[in-house]
C-alpha atoms as a PDB file:
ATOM      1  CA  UNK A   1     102.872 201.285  22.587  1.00  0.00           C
ATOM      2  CA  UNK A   2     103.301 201.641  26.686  1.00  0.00           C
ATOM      3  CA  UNK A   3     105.701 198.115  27.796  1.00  0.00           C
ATOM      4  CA  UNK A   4     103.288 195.901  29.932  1.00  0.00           C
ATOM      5  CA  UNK A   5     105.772 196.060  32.839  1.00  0.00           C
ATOM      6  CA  UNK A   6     105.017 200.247  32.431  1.00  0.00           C
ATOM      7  CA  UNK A   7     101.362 200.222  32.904  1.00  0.00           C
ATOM      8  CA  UNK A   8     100.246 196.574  34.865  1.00  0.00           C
ATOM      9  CA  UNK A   9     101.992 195.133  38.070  1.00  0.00           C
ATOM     10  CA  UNK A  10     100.283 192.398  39.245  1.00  0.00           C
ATOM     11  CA  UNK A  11     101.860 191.827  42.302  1.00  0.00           C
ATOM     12  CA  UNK A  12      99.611 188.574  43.728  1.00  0.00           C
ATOM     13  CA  UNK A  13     100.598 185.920  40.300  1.00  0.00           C
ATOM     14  CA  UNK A  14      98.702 183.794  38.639  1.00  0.00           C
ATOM     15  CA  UNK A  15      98.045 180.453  39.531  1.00  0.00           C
ATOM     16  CA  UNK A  16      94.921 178.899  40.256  1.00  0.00           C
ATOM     17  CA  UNK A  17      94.926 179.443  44.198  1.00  0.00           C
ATOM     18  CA  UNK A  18      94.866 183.436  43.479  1.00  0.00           C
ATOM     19  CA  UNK A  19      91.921 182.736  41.217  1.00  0.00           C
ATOM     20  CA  UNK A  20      89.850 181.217  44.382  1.00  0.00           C
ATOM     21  CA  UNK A  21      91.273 183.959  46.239  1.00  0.00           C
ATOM     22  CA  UNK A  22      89.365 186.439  44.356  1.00  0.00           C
ATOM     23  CA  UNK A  23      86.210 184.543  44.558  1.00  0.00           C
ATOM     24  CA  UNK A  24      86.555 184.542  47.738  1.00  0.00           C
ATOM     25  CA  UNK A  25      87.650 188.121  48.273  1.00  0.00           C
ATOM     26  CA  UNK A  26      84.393 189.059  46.109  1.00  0.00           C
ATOM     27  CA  UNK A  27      81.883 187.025  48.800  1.00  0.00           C
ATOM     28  CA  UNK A  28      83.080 190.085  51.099  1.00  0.00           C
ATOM     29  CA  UNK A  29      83.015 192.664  48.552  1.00  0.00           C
ATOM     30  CA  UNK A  30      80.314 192.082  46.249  1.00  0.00           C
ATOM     31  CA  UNK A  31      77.685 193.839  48.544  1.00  0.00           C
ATOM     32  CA  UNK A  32      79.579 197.010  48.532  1.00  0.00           C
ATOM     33  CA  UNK A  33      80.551 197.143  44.773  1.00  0.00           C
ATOM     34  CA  UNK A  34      76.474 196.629  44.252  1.00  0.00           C
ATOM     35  CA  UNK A  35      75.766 199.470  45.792  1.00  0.00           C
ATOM     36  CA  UNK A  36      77.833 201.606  45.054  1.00  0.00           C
ATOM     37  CA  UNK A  37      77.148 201.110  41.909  1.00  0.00           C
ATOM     38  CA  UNK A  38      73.469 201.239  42.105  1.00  0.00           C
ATOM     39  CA  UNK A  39      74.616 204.690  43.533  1.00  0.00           C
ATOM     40  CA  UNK A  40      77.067 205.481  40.921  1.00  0.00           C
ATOM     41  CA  UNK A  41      73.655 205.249  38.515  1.00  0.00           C
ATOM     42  CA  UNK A  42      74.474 202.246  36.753  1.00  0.00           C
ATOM     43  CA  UNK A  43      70.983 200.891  35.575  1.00  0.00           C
ATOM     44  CA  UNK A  44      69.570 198.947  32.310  1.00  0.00           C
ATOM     45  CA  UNK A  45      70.329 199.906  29.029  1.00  0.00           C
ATOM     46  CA  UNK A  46      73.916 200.997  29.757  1.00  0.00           C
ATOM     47  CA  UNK A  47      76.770 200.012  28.096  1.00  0.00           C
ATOM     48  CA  UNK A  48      79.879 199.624  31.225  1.00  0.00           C
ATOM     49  CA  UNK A  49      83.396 198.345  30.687  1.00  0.00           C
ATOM     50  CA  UNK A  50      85.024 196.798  33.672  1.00  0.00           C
ATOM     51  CA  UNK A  51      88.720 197.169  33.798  1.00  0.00           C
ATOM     52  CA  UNK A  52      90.605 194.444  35.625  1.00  0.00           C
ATOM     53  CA  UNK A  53      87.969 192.497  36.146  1.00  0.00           C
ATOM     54  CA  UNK A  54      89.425 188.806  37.172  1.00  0.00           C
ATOM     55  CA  UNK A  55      86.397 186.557  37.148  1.00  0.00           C
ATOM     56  CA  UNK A  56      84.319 188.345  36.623  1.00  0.00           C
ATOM     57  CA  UNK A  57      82.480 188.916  39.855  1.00  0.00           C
ATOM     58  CA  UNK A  58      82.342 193.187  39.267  1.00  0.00           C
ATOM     59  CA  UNK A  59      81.396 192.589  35.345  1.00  0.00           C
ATOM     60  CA  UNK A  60      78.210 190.344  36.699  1.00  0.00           C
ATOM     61  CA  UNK A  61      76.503 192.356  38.955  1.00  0.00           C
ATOM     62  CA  UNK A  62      76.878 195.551  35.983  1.00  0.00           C
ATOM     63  CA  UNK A  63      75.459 192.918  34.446  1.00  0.00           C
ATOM     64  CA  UNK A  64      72.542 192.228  36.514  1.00  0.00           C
ATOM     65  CA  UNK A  65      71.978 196.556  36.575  1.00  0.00           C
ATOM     66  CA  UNK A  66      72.112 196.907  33.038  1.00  0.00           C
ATOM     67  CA  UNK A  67      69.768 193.819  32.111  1.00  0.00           C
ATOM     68  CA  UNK A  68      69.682 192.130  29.024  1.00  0.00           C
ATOM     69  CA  UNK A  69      69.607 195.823  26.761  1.00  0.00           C
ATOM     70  CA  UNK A  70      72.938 196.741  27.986  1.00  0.00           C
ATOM     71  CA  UNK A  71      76.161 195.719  27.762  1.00  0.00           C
ATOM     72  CA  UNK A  72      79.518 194.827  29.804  1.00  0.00           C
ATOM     73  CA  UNK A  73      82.683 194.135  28.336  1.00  0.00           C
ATOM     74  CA  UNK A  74      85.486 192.947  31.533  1.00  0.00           C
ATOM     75  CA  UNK A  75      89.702 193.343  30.664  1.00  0.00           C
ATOM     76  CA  UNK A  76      91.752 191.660  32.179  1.00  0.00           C
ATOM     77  CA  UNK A  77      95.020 190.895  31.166  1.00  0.00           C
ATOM     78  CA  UNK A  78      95.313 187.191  32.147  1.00  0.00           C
ATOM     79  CA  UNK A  79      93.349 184.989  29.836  1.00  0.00           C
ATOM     80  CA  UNK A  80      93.078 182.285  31.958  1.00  0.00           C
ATOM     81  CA  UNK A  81      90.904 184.157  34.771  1.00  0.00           C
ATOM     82  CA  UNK A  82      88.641 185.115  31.831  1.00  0.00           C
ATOM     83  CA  UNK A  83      87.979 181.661  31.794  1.00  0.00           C
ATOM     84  CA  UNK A  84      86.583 181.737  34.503  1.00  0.00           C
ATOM     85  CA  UNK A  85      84.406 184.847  34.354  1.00  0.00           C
ATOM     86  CA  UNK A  86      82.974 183.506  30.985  1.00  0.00           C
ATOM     87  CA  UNK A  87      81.617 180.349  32.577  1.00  0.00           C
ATOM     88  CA  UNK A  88      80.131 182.178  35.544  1.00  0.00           C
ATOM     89  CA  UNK A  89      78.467 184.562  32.654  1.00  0.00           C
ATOM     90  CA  UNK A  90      77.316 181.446  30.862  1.00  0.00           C
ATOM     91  CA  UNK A  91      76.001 179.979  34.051  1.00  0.00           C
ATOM     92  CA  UNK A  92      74.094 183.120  34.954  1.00  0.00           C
ATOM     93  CA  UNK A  93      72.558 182.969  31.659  1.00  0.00           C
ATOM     94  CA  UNK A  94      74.216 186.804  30.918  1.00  0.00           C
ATOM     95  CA  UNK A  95      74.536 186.774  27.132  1.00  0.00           C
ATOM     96  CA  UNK A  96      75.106 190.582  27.558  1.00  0.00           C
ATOM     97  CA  UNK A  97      78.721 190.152  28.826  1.00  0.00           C
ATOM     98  CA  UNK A  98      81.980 189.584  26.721  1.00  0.00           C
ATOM     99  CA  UNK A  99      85.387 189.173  28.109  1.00  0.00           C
ATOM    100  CA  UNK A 100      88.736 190.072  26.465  1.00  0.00           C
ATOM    101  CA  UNK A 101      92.616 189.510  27.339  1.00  0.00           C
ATOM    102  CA  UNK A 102      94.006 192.835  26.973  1.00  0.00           C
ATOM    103  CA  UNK A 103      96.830 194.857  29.004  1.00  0.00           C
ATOM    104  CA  UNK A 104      94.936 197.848  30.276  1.00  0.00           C
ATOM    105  CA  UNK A 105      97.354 200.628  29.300  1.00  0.00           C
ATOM    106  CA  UNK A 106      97.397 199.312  25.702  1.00  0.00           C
ATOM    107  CA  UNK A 107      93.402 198.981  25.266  1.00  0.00           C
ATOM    108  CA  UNK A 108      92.124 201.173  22.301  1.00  0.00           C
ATOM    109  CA  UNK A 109      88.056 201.381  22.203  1.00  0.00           C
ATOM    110  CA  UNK A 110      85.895 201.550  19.295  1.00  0.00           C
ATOM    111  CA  UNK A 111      82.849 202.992  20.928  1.00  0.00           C
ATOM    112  CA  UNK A 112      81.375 205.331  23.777  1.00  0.00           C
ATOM    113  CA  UNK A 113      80.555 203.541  27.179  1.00  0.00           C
ATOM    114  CA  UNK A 114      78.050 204.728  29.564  1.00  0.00           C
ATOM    115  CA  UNK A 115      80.402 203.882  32.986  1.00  0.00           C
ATOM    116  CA  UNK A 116      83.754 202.287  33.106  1.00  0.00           C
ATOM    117  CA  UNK A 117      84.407 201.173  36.616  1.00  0.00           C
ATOM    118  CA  UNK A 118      86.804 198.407  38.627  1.00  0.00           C
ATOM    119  CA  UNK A 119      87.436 197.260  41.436  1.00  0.00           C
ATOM    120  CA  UNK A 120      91.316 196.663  42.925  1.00  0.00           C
ATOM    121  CA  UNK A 121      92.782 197.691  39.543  1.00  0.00           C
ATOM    122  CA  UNK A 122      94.592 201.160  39.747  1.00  0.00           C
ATOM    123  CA  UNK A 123      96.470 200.037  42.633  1.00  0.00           C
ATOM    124  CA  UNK A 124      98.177 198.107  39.815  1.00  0.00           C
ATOM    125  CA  UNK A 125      98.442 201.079  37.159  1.00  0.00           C
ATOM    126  CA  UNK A 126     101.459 203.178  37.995  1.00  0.00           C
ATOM    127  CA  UNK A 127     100.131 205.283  34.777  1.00  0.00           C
ATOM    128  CA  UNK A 128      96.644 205.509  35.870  1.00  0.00           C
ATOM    129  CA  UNK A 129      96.199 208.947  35.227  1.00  0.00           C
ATOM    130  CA  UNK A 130      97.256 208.678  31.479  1.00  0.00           C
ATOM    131  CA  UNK A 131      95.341 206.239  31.311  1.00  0.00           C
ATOM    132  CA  UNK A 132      92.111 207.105  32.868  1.00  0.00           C
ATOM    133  CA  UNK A 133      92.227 210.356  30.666  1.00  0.00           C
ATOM    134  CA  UNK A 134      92.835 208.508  27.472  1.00  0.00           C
ATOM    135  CA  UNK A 135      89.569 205.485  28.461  1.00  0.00           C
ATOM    136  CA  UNK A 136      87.565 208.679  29.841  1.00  0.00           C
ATOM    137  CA  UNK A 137      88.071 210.242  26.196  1.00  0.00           C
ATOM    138  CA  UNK A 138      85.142 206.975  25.279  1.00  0.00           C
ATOM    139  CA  UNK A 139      82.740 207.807  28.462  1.00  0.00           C
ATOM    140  CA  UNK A 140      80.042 209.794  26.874  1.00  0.00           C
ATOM    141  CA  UNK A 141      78.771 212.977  28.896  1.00  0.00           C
ATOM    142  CA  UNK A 142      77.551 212.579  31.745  1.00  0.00           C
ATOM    143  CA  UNK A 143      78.505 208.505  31.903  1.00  0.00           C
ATOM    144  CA  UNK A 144      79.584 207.561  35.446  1.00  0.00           C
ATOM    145  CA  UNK A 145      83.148 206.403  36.552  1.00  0.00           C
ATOM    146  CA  UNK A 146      83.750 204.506  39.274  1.00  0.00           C
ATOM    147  CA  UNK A 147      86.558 202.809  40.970  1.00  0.00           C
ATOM    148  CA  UNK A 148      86.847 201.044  44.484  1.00  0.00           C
ATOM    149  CA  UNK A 149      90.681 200.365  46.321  1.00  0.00           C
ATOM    150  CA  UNK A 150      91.694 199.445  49.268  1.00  0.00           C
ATOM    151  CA  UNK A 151      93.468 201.584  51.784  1.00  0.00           C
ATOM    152  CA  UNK A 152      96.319 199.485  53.144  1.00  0.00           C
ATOM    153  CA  UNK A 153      97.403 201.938  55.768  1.00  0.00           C
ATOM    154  CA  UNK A 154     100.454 200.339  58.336  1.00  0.00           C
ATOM    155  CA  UNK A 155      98.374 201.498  61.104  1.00  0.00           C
ATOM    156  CA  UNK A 156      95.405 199.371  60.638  1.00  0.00           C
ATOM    157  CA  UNK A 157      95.156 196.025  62.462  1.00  0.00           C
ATOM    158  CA  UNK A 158      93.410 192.206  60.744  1.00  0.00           C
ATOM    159  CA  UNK A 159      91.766 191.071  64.006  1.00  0.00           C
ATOM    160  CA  UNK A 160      90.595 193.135  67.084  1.00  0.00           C
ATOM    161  CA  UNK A 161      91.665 191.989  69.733  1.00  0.00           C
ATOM    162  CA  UNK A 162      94.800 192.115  67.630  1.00  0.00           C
ATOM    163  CA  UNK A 163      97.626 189.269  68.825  1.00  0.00           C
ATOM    164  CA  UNK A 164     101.135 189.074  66.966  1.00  0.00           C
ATOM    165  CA  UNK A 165     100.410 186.812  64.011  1.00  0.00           C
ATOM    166  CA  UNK A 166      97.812 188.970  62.899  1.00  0.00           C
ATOM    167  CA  UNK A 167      99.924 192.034  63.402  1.00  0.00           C
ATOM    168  CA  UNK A 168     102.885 190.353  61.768  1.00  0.00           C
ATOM    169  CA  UNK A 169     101.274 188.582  58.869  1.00  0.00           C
ATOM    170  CA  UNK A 170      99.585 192.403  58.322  1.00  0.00           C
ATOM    171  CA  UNK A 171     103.169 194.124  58.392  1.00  0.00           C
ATOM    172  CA  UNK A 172     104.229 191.455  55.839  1.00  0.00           C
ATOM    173  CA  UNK A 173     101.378 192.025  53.451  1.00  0.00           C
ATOM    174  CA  UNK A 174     101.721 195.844  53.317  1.00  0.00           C
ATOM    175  CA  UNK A 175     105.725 195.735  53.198  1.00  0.00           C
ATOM    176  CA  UNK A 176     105.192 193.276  50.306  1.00  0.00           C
ATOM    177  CA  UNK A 177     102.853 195.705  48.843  1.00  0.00           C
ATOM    178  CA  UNK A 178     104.977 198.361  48.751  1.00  0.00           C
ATOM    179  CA  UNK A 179     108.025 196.415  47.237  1.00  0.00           C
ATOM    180  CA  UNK A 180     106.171 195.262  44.457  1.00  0.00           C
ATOM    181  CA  UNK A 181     106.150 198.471  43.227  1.00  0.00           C
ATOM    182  CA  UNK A 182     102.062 198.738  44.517  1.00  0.00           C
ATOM    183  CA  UNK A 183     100.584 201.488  45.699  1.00  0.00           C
ATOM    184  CA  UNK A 184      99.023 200.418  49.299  1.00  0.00           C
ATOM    185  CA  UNK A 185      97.603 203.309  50.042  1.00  0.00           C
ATOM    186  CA  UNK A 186      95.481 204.328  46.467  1.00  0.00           C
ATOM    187  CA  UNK A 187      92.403 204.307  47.667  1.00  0.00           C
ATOM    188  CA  UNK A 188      93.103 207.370  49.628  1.00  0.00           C
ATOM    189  CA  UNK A 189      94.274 208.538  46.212  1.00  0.00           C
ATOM    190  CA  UNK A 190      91.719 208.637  43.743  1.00  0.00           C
ATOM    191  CA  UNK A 191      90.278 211.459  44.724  1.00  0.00           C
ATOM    192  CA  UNK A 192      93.872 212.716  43.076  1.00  0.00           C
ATOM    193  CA  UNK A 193      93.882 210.634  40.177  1.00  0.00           C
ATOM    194  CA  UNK A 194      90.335 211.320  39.063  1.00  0.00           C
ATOM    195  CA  UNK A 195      91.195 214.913  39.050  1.00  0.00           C
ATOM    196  CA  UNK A 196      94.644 214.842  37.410  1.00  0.00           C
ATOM    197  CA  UNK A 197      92.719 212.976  35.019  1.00  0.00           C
ATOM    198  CA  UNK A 198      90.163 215.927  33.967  1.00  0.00           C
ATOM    199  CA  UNK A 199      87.231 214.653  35.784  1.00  0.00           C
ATOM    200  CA  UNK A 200      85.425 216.914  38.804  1.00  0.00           C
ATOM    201  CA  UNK A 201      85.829 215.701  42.018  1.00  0.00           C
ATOM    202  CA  UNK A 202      83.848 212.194  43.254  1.00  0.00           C
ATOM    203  CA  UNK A 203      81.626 211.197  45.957  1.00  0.00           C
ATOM    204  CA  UNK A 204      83.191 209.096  48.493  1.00  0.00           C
ATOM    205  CA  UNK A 205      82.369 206.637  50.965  1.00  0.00           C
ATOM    206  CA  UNK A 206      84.243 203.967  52.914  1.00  0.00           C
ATOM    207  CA  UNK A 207      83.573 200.295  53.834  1.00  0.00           C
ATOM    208  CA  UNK A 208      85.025 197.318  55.579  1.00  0.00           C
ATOM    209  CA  UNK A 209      83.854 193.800  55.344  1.00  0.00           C
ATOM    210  CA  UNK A 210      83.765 192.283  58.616  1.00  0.00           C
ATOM    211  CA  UNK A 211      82.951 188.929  60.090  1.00  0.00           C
ATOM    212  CA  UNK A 212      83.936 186.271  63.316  1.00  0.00           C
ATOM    213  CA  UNK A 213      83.602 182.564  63.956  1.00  0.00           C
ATOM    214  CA  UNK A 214      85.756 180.156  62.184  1.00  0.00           C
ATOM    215  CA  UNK A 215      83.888 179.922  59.016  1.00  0.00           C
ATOM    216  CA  UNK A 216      84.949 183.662  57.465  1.00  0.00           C
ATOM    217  CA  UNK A 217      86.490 183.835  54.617  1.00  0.00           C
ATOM    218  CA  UNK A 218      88.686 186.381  56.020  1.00  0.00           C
ATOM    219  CA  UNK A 219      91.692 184.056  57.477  1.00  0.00           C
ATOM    220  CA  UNK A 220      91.857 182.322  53.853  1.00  0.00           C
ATOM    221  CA  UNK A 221      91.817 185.099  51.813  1.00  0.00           C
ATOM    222  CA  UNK A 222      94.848 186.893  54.033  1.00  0.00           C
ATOM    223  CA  UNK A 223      96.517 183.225  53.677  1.00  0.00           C
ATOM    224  CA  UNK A 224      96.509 183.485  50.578  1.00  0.00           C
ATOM    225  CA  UNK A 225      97.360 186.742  49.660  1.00  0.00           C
ATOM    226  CA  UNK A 226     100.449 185.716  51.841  1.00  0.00           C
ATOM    227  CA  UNK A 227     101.181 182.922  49.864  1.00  0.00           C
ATOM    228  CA  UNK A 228     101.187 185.203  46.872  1.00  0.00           C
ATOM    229  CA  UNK A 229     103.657 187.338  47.816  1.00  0.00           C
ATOM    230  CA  UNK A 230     105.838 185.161  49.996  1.00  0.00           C
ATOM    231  CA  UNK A 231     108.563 184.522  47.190  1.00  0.00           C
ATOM    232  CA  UNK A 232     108.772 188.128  46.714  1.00  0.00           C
ATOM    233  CA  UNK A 233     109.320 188.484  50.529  1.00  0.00           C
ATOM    234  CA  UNK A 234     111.862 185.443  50.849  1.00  0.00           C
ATOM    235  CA  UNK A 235     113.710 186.859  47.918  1.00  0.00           C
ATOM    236  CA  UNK A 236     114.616 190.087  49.185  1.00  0.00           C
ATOM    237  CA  UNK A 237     115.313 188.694  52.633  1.00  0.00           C
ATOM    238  CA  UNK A 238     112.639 190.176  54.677  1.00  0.00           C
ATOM    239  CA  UNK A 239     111.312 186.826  56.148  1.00  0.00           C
ATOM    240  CA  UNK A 240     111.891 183.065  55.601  1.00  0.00           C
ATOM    241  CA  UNK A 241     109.556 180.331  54.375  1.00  0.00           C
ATOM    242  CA  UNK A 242     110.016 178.654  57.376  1.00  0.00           C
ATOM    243  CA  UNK A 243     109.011 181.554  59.750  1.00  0.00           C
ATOM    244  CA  UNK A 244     105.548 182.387  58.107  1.00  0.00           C
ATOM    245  CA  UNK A 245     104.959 178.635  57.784  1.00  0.00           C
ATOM    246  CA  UNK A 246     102.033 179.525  55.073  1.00  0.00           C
ATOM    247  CA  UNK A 247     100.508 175.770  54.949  1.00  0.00           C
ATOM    248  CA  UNK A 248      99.453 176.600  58.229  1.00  0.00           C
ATOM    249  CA  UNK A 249      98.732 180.234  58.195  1.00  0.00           C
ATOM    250  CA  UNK A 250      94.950 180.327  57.562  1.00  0.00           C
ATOM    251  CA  UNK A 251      94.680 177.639  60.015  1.00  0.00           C
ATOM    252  CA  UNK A 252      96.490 179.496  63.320  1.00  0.00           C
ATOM    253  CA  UNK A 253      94.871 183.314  62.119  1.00  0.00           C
ATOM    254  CA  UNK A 254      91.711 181.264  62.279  1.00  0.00           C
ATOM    255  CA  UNK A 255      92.642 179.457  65.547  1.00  0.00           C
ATOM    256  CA  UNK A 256      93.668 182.395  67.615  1.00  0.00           C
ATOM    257  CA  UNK A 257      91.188 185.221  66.807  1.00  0.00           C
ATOM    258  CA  UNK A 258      88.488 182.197  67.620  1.00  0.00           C
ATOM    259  CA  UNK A 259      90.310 181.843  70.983  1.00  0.00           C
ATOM    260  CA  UNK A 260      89.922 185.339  71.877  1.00  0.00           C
ATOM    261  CA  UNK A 261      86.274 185.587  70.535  1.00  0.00           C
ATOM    262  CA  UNK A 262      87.623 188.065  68.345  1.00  0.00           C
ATOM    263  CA  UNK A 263      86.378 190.271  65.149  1.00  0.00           C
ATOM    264  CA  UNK A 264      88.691 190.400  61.700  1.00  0.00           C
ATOM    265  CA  UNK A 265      88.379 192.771  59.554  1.00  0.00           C
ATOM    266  CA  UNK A 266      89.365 193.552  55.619  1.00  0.00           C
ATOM    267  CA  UNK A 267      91.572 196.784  54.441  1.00  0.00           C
ATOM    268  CA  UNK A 268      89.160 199.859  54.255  1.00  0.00           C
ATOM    269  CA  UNK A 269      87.512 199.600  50.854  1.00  0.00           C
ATOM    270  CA  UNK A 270      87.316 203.266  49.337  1.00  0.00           C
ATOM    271  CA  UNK A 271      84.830 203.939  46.776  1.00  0.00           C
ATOM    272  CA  UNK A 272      84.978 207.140  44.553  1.00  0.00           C
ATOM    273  CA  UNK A 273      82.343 207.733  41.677  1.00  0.00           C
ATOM    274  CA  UNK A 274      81.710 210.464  39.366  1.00  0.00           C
ATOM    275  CA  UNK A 275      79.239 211.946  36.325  1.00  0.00           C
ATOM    276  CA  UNK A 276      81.527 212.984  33.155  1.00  0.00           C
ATOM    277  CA  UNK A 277      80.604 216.734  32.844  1.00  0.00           C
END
């Protein structure tokens, strides 16, 4: 058996603020993961497993493509998030999804899936290749995979007109990223991973959720992706509490890009999809 700490690093925690953090994050994503995968092929009948799925918000719209003679089954390994997603299932009246707590790297299936997709999971999976090989070894031919991650290059600015919170708080995120043992930059990567794992190569497309005004959810979600990491940050002496001031964080990213009539943006979302041969 692979050590948890070998295949799963979680770098963002688990308390319930990261839980409305996803939520959140998922208001800005959700229209992309639809259609791509409505593109991907992912229609009724078919049986999908979502890997890291966190409330769900990836395993319900598979659910709302497959209908009611499919089947979705979302991992995750933190119980208490599949919580969540099971009440949002029960509340959408999806009797076709089923959640379990299980590591990733240590799941063993039972039965062939039509797709197996995620969203913001390999990012996570320093073994991904192993571990896409061994999961695609349960995809029946011609079943779809399809993964979506984030490209968290340095050079990319939050806000445009950028000012130096936004550029700070985004050099903070990314250095956090990368000293959590993350990779920031996977979604740029799959490409790689999908073909070190034995599958042909993917179609590709990129996306960025966008928005302005001081109701996006952009400011919170960076907020508290900050918050997340912050401890991490403090520990290894890269910035103090006191200096990011996080209480207040949303609040002055919000503030200034307002002030400047401005435009924030999230990472570049990379989607890669493929057909088992």
């Amino acid at each position: 058996m692979v050590p948890k700490q070998a295949t799963e690093k979680y770098l963002l925690g688990h308390a319930p603020k990261e839980v409305q953090r996803l939520l959140n994050q998922g208001q800005a994503l959700n229209p992309f993961t639809r259609q791509v995968l409505v593109e991907a092929g992912i229609t009724a009948g078919m049986k999908v497993l979502d890997l890291g799925c966190g409330p769900g918000d990836v395993s319900l719209i598979a659910a709302e493509l497959v209908g009611e003679t499919g089947s979705v089954l979302g991992v995750d390994a933190r119980a208490s998030v599949l919580e969540v997603a099971q009440a949002r299932a029960q509340a959408a009246g999806f009797k076709h999804v089923s959640f379990v707590a299980k590591n990733i790297g240590d799941l063993e299936l039972d039965q062939e899936y039509d797709a197996i997709v995620g969203r913001l999971i390999l990012q996570y999976l320093p073994e991904r290749v192993r571990i896409l090989r061994k999961l695609t070894q349960h995809l029946r031919p011609g079943g779809v995979v399809a993964f979506q991650e984030y490209d968290l290059a340095p050079e990319n600015k939050l806000f445009y007109p950028s000012f130096p919170l936004a550029e700070r708080t985004w050099a903070l995120l990314v250095e956090a990223f990368q000293r959590g043992g993350a990779e920031p930059r996977i979604g740029m990567k799959v490409t790689g991973a999908f073909l070190e794992a034995g599958l042909p190569v993917p179609y590709l497309r990129c996306d960025t959720a966008i928005g302005f005004g001081p109701e996006w959810v952009g400011y919170d979600v960076f907020a508290d992706v900050m918050r997340a990491v912050l401890p991490l940050l403090v520990k290894q002496g890269v910035v103090t509490a006191e200096e990011v001031d996080i209480d207040t964080l949303a609040d002055r990213l919000r503030e200034e890009n307002v002030r400047q009539q401005g435009v924030g943006r999230f990472p570049a979302l990379i989607s890669a999809w493929v057909r088992k041969e």
